[in-house]
Structures are given as C-alpha cells and as structure tokens.
N, C-alpha and C. Protein backbone atom coordinates (compact mmCIF):
# COMPACT_ATOMS: atom_id res chain seq x y z
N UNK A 1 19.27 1.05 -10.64
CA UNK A 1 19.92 0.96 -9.36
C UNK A 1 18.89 0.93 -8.23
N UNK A 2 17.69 1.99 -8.09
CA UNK A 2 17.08 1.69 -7.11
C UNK A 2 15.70 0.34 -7.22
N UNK A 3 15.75 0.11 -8.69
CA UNK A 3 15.31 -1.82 -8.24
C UNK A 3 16.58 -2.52 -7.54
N UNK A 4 17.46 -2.31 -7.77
CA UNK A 4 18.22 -3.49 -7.15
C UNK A 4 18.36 -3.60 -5.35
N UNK A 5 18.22 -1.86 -5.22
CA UNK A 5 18.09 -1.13 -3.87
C UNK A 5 16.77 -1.94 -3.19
N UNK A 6 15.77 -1.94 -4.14
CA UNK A 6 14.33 -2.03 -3.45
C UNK A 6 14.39 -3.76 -3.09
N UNK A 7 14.85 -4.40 -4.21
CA UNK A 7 15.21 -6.11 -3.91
C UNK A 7 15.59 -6.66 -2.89
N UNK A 8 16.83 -6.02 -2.71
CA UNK A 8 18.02 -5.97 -1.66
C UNK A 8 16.74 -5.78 -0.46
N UNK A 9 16.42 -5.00 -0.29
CA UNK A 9 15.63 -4.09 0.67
C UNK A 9 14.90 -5.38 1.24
N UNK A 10 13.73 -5.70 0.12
CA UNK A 10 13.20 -6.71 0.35
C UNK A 10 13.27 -8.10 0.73
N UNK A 11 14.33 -8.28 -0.06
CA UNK A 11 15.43 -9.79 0.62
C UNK A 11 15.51 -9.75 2.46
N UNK A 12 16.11 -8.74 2.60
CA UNK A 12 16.92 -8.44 4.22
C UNK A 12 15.23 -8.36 4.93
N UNK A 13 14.05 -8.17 4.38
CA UNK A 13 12.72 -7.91 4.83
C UNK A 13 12.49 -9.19 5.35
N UNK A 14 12.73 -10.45 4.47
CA UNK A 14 12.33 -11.43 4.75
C UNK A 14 13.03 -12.22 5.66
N UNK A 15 13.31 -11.94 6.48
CA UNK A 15 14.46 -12.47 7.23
C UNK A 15 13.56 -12.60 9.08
N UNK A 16 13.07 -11.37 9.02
CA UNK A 16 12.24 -11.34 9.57
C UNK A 16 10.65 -11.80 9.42
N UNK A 17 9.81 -12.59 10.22
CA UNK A 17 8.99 -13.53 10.18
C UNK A 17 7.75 -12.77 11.06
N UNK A 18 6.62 -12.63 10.06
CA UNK A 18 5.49 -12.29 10.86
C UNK A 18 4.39 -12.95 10.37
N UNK A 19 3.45 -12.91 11.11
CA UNK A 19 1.61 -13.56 10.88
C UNK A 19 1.91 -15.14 11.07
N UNK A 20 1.15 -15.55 10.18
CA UNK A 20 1.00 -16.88 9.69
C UNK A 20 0.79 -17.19 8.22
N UNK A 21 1.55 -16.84 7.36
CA UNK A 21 1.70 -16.71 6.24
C UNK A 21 2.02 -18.08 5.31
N UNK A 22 0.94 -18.35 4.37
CA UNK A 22 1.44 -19.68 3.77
C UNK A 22 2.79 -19.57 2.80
N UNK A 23 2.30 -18.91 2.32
CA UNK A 23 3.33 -18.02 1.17
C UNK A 23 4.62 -17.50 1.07
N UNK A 24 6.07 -18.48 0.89
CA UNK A 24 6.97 -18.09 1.54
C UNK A 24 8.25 -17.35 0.47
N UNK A 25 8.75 -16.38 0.85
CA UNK A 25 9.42 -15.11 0.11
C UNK A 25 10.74 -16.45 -0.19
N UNK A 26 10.90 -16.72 -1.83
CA UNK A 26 11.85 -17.51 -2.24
C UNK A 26 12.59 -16.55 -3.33
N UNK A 27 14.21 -17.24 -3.40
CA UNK A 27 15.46 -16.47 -4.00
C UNK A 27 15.36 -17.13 -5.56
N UNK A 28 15.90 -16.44 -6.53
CA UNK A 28 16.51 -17.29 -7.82
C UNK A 28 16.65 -18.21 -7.57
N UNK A 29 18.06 -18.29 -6.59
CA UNK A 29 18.70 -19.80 -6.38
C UNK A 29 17.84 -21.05 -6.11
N UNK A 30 16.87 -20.34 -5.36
CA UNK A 30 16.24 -21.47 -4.66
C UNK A 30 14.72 -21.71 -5.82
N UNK A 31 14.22 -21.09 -6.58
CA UNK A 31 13.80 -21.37 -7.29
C UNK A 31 14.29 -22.29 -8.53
N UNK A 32 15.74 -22.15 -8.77
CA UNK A 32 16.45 -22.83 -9.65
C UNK A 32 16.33 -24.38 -9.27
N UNK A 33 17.22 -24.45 -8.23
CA UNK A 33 17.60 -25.59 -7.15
C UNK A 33 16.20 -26.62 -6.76
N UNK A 34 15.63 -25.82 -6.29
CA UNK A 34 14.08 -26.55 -6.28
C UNK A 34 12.91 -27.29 -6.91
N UNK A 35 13.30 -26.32 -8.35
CA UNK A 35 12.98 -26.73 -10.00
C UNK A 35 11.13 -26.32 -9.33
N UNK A 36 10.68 -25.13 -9.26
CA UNK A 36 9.31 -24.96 -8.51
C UNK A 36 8.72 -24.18 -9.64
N UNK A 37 7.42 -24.53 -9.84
CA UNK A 37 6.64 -23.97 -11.49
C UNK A 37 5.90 -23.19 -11.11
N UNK A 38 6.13 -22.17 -12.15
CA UNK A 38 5.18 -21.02 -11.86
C UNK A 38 4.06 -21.24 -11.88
N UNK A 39 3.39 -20.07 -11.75
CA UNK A 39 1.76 -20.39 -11.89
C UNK A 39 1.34 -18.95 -12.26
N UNK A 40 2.06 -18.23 -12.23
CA UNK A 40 1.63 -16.36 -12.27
C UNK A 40 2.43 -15.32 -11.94
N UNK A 41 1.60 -14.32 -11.83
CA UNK A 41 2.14 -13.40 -11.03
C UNK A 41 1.03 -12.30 -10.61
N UNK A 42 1.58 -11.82 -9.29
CA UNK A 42 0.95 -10.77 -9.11
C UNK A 42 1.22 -9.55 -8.72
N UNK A 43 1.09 -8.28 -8.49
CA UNK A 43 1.42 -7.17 -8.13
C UNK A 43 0.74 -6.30 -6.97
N UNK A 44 1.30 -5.40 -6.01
CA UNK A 44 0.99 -4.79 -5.30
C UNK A 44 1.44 -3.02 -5.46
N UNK A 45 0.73 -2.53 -5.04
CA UNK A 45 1.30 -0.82 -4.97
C UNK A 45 0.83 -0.09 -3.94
N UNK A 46 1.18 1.25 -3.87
CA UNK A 46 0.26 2.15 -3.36
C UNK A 46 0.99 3.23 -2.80
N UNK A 47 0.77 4.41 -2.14
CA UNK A 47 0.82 5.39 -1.32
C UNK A 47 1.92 5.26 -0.56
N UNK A 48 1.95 4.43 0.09
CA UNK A 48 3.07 4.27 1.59
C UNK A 48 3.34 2.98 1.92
N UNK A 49 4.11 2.38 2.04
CA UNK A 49 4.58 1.26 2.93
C UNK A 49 5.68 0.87 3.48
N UNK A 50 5.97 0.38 3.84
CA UNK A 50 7.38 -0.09 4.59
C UNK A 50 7.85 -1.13 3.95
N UNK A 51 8.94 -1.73 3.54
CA UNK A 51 9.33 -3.34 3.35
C UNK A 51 8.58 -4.68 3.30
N UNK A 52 8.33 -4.17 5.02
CA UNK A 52 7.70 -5.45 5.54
C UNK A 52 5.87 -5.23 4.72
N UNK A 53 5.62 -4.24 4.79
CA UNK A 53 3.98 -4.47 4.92
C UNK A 53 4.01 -4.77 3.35
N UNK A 54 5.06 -4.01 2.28
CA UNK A 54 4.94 -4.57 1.33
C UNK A 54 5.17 -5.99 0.97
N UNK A 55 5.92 -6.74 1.86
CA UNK A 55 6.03 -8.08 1.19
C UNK A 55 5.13 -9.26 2.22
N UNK A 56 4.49 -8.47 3.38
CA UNK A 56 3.22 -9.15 3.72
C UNK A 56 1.37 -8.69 3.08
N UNK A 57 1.84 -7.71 1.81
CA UNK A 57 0.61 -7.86 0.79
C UNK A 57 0.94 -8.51 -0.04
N UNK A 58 2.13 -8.58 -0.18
CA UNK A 58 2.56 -10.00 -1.63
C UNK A 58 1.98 -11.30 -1.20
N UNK A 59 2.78 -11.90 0.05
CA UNK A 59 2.67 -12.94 0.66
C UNK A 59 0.78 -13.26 0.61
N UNK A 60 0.40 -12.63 1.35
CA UNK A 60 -1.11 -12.33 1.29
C UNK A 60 -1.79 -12.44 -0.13
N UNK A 61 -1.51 -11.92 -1.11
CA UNK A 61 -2.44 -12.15 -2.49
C UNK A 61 -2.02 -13.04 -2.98
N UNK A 62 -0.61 -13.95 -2.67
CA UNK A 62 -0.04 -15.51 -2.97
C UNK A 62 -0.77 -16.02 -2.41
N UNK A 63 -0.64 -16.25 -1.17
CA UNK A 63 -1.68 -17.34 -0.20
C UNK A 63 -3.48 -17.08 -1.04
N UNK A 64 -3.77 -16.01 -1.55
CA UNK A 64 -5.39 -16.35 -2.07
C UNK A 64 -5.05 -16.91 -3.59
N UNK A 65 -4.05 -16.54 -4.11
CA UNK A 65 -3.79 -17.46 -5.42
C UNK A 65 -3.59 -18.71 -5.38
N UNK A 66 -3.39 -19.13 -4.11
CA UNK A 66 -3.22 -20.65 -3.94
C UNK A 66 -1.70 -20.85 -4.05
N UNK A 67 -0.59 -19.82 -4.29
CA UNK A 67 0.61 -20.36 -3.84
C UNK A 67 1.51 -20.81 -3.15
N UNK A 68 2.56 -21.54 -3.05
CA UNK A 68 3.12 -21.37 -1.79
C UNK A 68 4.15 -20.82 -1.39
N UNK A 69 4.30 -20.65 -2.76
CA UNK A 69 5.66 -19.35 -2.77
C UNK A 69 5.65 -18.32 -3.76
N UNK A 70 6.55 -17.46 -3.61
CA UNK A 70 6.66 -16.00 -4.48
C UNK A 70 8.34 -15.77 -4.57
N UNK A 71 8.04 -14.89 -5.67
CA UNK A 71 9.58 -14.10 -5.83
C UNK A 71 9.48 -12.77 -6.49
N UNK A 72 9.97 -11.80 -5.95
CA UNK A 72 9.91 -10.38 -6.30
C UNK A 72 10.81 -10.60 -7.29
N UNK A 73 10.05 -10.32 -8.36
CA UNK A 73 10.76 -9.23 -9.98
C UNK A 73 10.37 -8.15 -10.37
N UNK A 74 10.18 -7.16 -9.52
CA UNK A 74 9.89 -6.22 -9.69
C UNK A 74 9.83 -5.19 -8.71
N UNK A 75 10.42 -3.90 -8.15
CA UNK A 75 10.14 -3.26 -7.11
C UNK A 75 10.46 -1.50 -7.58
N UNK A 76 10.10 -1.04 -6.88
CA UNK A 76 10.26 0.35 -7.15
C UNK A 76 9.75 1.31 -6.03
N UNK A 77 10.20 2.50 -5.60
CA UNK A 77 9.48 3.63 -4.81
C UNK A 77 10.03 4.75 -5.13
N UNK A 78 8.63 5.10 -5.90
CA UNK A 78 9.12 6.76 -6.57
C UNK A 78 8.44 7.54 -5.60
N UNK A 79 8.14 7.65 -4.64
CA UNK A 79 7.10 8.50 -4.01
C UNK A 79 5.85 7.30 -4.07
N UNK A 80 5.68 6.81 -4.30
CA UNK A 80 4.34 5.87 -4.59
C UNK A 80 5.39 3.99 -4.97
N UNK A 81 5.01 3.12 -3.98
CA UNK A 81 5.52 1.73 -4.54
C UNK A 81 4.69 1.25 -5.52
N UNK A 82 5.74 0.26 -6.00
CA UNK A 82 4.52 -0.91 -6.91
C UNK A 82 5.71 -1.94 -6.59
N UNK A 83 5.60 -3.27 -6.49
CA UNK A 83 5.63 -4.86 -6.05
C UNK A 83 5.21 -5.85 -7.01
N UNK A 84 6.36 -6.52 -8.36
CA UNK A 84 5.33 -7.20 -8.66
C UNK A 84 6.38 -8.50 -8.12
N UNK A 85 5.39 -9.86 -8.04
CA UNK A 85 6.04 -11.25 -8.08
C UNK A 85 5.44 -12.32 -8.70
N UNK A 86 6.40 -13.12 -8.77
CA UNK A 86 6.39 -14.34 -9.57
C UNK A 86 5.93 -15.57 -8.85
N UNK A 87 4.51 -16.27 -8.53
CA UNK A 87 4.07 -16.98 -7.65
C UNK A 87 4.21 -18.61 -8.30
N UNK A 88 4.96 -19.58 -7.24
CA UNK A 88 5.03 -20.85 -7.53
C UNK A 88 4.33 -21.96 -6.27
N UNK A 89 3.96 -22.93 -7.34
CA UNK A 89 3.30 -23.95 -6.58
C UNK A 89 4.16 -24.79 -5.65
C-alpha cells in the first residue's frame, strides 16, 4: 500500500515543472502507447527528501544516462527513501 501511496505521490509530483530537465517523468500508458525501449534503470535513495527533489534526482541521473524519459517502479519511505526507474530512449 505505501508503494502505491509513494507512486501516486510521485505522479501528482510531476505535474509540477522545474529546472530544465531533459528527462521527462512518463506513465504505463504512455509508455505502452508510445511503444518507447528501454535502456535501464536506475535508482535513487537517501535520508530525506520531498517528492519533488526525489523525482528531480531521477530525472537528473536519466538525463546523464542519456535518456529521455523515465518511469518509477519502485518507491518507498521507511524513514529513509529509495526511487528506482525504468529509463527509455
């Protein structure tokens, strides 16, 4: 329940638009619909963060992987986050 909490969380995160970010926060659907190939994945964690700062370190280690998009499968905050996603070309 609280992955689906942390998803959710993160979804409604992206709605809102900051930096200049190549790397853009994409849905199932739109990964389906789009037909867009993976290339990886990567993960984030740590100590403290908010929504946003977590899915502008995702966005951020996509853009140096060379992606142009991501998708969270993975979220959690036990006292400590971890972030992982699924990066497409």
């Amino acid at each position: 329940m609280k992955n689906k909490i942390a998803i959710a969380v993160f979804g409604l995160a992206s709605i809102f638009s900051f930096g200049a970010s190549a790397a853009n926060l994409v849905t199932n659907q739109q990964v389906e619909s789009e037909n867009l190939q993976s290339i990886g994945t990567i993960s984030v964690s740590g100590i403290d963060g908010t929504p946003t700062d977590i899915r502008q370190q995702l966005s951020q280690k996509a853009d140096k992987e060379g992606a142009k998009s991501y998708r969270v499968i993975e979220a959690y905050n036990n006292g400590n986050y971890h972030a992982t996603a699924e990066l497409y070309k």
